[in-house]
N, C-alpha and C. Protein backbone atom coordinates (compact mmCIF):
# COMPACT_ATOMS: atom_id res chain seq x y z
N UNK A 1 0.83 -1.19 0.00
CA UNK A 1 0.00 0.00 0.00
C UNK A 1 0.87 1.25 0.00
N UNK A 2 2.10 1.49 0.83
CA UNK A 2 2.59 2.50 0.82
C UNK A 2 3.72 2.22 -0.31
N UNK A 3 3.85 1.67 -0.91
CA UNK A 3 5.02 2.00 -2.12
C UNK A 3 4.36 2.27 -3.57
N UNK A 4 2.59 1.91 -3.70
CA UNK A 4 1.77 2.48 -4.66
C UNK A 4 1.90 3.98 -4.18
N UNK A 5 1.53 4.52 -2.89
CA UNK A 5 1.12 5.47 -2.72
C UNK A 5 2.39 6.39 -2.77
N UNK A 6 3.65 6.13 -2.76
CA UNK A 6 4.45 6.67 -3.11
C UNK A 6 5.05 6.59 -4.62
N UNK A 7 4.47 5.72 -5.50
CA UNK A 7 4.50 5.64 -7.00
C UNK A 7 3.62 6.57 -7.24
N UNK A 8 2.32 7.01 -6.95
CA UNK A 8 1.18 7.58 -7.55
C UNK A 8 1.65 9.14 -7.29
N UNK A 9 2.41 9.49 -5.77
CA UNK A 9 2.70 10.58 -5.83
C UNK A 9 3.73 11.09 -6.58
N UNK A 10 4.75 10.37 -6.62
CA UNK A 10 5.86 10.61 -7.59
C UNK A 10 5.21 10.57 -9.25
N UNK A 11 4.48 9.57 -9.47
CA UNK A 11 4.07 10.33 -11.11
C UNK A 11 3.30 11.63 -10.79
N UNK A 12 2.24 11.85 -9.98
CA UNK A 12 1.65 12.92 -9.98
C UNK A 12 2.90 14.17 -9.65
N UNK A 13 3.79 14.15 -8.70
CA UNK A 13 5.03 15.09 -9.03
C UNK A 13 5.95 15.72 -10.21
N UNK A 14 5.45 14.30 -10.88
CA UNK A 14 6.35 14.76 -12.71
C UNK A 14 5.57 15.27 -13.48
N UNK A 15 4.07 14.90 -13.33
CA UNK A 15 3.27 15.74 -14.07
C UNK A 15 2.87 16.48 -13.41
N UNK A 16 3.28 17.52 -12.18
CA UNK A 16 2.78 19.01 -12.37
C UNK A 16 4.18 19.67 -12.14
N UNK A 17 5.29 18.74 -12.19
CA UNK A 17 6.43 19.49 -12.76
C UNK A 17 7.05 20.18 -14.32
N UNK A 18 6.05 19.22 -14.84
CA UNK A 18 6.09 19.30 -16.23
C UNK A 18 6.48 20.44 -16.87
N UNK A 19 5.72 21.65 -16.45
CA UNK A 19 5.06 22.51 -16.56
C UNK A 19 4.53 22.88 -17.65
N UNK A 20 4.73 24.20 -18.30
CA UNK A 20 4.08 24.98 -19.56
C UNK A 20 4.54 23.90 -21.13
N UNK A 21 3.51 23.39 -21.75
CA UNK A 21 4.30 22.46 -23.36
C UNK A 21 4.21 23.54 -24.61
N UNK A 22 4.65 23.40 -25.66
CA UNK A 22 4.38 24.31 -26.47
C UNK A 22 3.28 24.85 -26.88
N UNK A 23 2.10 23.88 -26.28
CA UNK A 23 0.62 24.64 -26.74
C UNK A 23 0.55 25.63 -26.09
N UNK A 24 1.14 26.17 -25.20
CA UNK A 24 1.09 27.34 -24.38
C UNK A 24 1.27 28.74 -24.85
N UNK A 25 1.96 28.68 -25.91
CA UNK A 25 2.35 29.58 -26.44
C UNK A 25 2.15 29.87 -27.79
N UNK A 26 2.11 31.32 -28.75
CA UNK A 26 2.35 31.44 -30.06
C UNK A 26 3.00 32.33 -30.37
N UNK A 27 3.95 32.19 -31.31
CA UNK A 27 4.92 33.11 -31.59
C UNK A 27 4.57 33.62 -32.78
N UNK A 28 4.49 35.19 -32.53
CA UNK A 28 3.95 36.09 -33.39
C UNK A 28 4.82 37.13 -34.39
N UNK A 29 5.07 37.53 -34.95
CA UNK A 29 5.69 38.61 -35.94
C UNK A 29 5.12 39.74 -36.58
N UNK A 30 5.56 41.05 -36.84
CA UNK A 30 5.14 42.07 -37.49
C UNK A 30 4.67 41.82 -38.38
N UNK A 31 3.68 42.27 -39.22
CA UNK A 31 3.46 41.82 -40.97
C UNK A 31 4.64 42.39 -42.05
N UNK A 32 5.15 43.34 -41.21
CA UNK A 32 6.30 43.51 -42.17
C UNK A 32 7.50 42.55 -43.01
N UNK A 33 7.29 41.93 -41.89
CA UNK A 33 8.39 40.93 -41.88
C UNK A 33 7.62 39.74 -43.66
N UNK A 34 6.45 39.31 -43.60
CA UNK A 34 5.76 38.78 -44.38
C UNK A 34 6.39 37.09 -44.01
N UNK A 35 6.25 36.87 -42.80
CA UNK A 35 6.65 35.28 -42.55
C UNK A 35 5.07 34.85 -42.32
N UNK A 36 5.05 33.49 -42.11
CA UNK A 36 3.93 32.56 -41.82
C UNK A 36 4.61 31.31 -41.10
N UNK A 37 6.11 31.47 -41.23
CA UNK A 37 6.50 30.13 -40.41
C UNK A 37 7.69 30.36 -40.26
N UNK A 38 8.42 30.18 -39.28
CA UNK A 38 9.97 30.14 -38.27
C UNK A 38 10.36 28.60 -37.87
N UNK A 39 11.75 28.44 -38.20
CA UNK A 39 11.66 27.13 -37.57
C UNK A 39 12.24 27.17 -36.18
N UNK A 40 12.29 26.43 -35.02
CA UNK A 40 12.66 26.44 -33.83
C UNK A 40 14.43 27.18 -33.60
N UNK A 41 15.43 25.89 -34.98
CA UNK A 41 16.55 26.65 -34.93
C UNK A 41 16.46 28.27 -35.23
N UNK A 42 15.70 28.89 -35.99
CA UNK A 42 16.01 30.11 -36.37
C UNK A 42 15.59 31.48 -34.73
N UNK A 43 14.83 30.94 -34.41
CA UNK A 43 13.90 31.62 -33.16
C UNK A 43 15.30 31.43 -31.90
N UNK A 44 15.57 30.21 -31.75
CA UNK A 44 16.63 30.14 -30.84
C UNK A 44 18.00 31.09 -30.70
N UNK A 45 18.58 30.58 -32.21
CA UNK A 45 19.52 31.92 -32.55
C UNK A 45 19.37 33.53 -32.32
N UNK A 46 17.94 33.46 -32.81
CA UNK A 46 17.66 35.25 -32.61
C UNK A 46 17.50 35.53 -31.19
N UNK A 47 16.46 34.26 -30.09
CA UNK A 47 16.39 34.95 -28.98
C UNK A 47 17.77 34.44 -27.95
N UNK A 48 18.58 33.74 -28.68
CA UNK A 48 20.16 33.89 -27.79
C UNK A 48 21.29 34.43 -28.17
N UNK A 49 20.96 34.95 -29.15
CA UNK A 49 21.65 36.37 -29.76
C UNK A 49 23.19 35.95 -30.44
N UNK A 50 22.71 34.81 -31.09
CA UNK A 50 23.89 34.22 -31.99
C UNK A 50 23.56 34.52 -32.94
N UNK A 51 22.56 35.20 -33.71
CA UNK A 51 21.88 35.82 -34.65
C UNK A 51 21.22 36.63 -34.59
N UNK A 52 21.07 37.63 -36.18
CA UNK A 52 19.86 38.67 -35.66
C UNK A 52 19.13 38.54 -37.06
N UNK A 53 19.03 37.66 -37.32
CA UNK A 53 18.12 37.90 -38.94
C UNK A 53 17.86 36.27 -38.68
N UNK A 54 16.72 36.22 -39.42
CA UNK A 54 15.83 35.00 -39.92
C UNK A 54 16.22 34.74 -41.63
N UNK A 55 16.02 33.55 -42.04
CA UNK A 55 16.28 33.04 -43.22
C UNK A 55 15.46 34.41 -44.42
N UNK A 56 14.62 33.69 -44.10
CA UNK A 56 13.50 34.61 -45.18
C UNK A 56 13.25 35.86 -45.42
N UNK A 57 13.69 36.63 -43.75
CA UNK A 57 13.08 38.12 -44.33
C UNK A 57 14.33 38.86 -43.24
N UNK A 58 15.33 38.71 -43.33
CA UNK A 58 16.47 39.47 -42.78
C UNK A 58 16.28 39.82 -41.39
N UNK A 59 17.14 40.82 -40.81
CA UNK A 59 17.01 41.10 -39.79
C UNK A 59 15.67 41.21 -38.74
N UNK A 60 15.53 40.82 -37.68
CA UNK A 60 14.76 40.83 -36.58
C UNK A 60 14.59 41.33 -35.36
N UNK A 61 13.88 42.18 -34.38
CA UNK A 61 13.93 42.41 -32.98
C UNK A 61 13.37 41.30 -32.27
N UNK A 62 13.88 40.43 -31.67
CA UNK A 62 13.13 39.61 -30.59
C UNK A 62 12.71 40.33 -29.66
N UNK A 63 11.28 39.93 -29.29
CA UNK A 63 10.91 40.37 -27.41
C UNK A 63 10.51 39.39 -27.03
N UNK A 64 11.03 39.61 -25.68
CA UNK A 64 10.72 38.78 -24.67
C UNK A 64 9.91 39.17 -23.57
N UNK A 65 8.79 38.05 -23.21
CA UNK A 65 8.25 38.59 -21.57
C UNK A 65 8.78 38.50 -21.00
N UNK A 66 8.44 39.19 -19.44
CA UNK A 66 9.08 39.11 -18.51
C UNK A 66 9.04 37.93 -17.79
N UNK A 67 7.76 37.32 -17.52
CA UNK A 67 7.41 36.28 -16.91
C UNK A 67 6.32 35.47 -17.21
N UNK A 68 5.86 34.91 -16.99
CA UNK A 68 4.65 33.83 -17.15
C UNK A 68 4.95 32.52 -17.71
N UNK A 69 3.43 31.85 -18.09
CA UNK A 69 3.58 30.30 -18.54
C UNK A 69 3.98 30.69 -19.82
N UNK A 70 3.73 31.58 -20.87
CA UNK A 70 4.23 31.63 -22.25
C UNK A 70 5.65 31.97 -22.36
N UNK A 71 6.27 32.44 -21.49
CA UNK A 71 7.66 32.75 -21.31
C UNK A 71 8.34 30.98 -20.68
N UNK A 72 7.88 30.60 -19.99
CA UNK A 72 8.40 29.42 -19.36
C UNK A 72 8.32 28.46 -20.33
N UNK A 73 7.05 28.24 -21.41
CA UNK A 73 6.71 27.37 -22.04
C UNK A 73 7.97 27.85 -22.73
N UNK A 74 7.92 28.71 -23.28
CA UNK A 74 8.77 29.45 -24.69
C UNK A 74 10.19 29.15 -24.34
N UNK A 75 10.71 29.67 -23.01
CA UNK A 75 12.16 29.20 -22.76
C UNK A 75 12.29 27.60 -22.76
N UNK A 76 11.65 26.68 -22.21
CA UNK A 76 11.72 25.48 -22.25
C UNK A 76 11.60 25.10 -24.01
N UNK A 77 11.00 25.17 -24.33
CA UNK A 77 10.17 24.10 -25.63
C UNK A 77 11.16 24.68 -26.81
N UNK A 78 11.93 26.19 -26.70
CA UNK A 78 12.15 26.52 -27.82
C UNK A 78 13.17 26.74 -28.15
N UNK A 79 14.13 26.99 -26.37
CA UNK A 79 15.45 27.36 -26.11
C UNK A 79 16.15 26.46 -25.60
N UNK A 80 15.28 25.64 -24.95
CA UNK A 80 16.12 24.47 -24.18
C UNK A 80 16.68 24.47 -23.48
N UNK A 81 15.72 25.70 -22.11
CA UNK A 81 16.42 25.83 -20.99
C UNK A 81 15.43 26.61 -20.04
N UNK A 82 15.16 26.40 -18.96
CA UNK A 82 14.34 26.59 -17.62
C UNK A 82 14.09 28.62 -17.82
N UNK A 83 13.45 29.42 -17.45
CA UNK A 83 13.35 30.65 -17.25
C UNK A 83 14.63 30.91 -16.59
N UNK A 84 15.28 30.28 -15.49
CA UNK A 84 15.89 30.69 -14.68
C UNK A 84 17.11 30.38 -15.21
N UNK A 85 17.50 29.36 -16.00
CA UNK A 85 18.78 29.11 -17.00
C UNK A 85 19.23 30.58 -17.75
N UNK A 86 17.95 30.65 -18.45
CA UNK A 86 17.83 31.60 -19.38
C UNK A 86 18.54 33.26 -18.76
N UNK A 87 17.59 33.74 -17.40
CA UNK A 87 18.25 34.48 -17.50
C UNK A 87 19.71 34.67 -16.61
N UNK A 88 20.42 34.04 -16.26
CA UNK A 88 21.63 33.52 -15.87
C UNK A 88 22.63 33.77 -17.16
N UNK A 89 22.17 33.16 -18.99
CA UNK A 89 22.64 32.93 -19.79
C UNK A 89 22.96 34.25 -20.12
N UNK A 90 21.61 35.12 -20.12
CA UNK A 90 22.05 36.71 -20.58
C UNK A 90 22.88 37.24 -19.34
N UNK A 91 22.59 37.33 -18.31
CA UNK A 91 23.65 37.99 -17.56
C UNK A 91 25.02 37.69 -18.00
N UNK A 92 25.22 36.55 -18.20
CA UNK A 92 26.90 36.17 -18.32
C UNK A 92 27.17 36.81 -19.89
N UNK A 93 26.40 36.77 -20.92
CA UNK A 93 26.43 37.34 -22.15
C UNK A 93 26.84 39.03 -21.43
N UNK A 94 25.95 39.96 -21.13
CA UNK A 94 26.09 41.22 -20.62
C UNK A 94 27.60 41.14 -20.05
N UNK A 95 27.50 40.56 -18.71
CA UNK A 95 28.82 40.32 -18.11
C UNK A 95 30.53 40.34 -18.88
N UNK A 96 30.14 39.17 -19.67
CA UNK A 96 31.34 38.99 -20.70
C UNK A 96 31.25 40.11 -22.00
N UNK A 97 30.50 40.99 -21.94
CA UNK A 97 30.16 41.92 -23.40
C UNK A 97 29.91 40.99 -24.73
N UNK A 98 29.79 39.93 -24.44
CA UNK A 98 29.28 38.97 -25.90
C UNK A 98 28.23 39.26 -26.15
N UNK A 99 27.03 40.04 -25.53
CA UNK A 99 25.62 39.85 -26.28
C UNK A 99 24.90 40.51 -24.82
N UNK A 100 23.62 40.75 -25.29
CA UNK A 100 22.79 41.32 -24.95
C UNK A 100 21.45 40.72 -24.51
N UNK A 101 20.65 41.23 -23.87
CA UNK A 101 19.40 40.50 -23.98
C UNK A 101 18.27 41.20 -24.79
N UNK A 102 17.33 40.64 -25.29
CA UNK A 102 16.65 40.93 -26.37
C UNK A 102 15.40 42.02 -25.17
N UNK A 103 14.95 42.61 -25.98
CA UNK A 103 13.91 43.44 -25.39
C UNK A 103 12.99 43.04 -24.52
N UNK A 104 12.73 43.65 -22.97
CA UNK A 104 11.72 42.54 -22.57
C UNK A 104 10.28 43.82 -22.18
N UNK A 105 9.13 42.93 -22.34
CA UNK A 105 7.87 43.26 -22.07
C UNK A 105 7.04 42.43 -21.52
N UNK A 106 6.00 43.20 -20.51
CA UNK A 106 5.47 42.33 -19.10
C UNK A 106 4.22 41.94 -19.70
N UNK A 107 3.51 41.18 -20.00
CA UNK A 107 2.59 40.76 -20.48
C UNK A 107 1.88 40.92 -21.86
N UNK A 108 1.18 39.86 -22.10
CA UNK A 108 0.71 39.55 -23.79
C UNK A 108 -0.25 40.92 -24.36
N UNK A 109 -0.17 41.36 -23.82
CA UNK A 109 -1.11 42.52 -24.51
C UNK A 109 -0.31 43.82 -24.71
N UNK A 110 0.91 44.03 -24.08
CA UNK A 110 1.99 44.81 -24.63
C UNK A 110 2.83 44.04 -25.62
N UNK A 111 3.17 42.75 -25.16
CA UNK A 111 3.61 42.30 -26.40
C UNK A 111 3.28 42.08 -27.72
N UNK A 112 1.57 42.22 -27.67
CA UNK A 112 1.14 42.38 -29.43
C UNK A 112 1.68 43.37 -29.48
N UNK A 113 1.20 44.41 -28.48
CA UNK A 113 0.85 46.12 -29.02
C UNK A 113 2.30 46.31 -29.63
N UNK A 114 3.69 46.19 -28.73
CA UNK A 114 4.64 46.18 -29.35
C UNK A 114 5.35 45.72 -30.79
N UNK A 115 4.62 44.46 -30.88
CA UNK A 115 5.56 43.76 -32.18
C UNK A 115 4.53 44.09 -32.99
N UNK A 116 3.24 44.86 -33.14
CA UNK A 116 2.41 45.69 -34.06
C UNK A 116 2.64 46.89 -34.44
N UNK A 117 3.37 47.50 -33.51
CA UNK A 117 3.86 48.81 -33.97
C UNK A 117 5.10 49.17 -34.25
N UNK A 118 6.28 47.80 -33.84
CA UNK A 118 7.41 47.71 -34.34
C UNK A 118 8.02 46.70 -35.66
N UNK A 119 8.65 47.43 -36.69
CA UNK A 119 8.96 47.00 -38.09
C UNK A 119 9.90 45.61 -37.33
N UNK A 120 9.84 44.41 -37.84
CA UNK A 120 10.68 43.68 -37.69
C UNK A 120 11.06 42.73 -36.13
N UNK A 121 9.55 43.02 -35.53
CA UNK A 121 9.18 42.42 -34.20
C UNK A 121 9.10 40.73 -34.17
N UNK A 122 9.85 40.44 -33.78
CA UNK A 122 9.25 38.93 -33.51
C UNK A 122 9.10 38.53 -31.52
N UNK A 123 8.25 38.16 -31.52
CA UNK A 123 7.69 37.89 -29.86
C UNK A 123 6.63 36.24 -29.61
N UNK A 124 6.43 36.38 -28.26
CA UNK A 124 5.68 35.13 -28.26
C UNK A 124 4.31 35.51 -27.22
N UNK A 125 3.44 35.05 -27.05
CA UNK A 125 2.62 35.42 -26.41
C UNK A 125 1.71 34.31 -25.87
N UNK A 126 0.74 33.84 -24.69
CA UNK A 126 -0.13 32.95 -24.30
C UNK A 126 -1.01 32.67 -26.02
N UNK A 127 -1.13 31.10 -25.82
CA UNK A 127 -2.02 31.07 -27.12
C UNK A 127 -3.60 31.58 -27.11
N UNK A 128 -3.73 32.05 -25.82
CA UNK A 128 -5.17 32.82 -25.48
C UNK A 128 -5.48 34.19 -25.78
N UNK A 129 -4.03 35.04 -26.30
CA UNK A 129 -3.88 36.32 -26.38
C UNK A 129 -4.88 36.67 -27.69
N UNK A 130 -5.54 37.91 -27.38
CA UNK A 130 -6.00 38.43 -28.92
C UNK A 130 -4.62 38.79 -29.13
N UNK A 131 -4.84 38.52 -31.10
CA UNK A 131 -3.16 38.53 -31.63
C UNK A 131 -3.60 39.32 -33.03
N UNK A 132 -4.61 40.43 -32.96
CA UNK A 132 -4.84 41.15 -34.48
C UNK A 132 -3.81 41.99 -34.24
N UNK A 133 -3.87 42.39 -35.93
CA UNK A 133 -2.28 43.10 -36.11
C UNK A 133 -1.56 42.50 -36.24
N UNK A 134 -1.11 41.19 -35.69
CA UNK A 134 0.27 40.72 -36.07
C UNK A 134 -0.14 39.34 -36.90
N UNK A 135 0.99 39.05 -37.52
CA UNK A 135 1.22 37.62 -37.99
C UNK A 135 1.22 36.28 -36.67
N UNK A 136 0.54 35.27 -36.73
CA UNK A 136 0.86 34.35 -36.26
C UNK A 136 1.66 33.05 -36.83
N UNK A 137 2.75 33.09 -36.26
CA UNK A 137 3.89 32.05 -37.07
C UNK A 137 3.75 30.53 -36.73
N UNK A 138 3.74 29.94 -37.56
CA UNK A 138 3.74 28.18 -37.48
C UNK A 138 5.53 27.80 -37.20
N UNK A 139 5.36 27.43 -35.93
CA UNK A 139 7.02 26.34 -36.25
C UNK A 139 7.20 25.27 -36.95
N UNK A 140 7.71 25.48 -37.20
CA UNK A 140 8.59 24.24 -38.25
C UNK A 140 9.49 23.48 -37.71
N UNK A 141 10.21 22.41 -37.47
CA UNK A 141 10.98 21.78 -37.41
C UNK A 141 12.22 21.99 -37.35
N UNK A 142 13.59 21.70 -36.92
CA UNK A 142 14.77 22.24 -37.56
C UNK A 142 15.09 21.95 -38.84
């Protein structure tokens, strides 16, 4: 009895450790840009600043939220690394002068407003967000 009940809690521990999966999120773009799809490698590069342009339509601004499940989902699923990895990664970038961190904004409704009124915005937002004005991008694969 007690080694089920310590199996049942331990799976129930991994699944609400899980946390945020990629349905959590959608990653959006200016219409300027004229994309409809990003693949994971290209999004990674831009938001860890080993790049600043996308295949298809050149240069890019990434934003980033500050916090939430679309930021957690987004750092996990897309970057391949915890919120708290992440920003550790830019400090030491800043730190060492290698790079920068990409623009950040506190919730999905500045982040449309932003990557709607900025040429060359790419951002991510809850997949619950109203998202008029901008492009919504399909990932692709690497």
């Amino acid at each position: 009895m007690i080694k089920s009940s310590w199996r049942w809690l331990g799976a129930l521990l991994l699944v609400l450790s899980s946390g945020a999966s990629a349905a959590d999120f959608v990653v959006i773009a200016n219409p300027s840009l004229g994309l409809t799809n990003v693949t994971v490698d290209e999004l990674r590069s831009v938001y860890l600043r080993t790049s600043t342009s996308l295949k298809k339509c050149g240069h890019v601004e990434p934003i980033m939220q500050k916090l939430g499940a679309a930021h957690q989902a987004f750092a996990n699923e897309t970057l391949g690394m915890n919120a708290s990895a992440l920003w550790t990664y830019y400090r030491q970038q800043m730190f060492t002068g290698t790079g920068g961190m990409p623009r950040i904004v506190e919730g999905d409704e500045n982040v449309v407003s932003y990557v709607k009124k900025t040429k060359n915005a790419v951002g991510y937002v809850s997949k619950e967000a109203a998202v008029e004005g901008v492009n919504v991008l399909k990932l692709a694969g690497d």
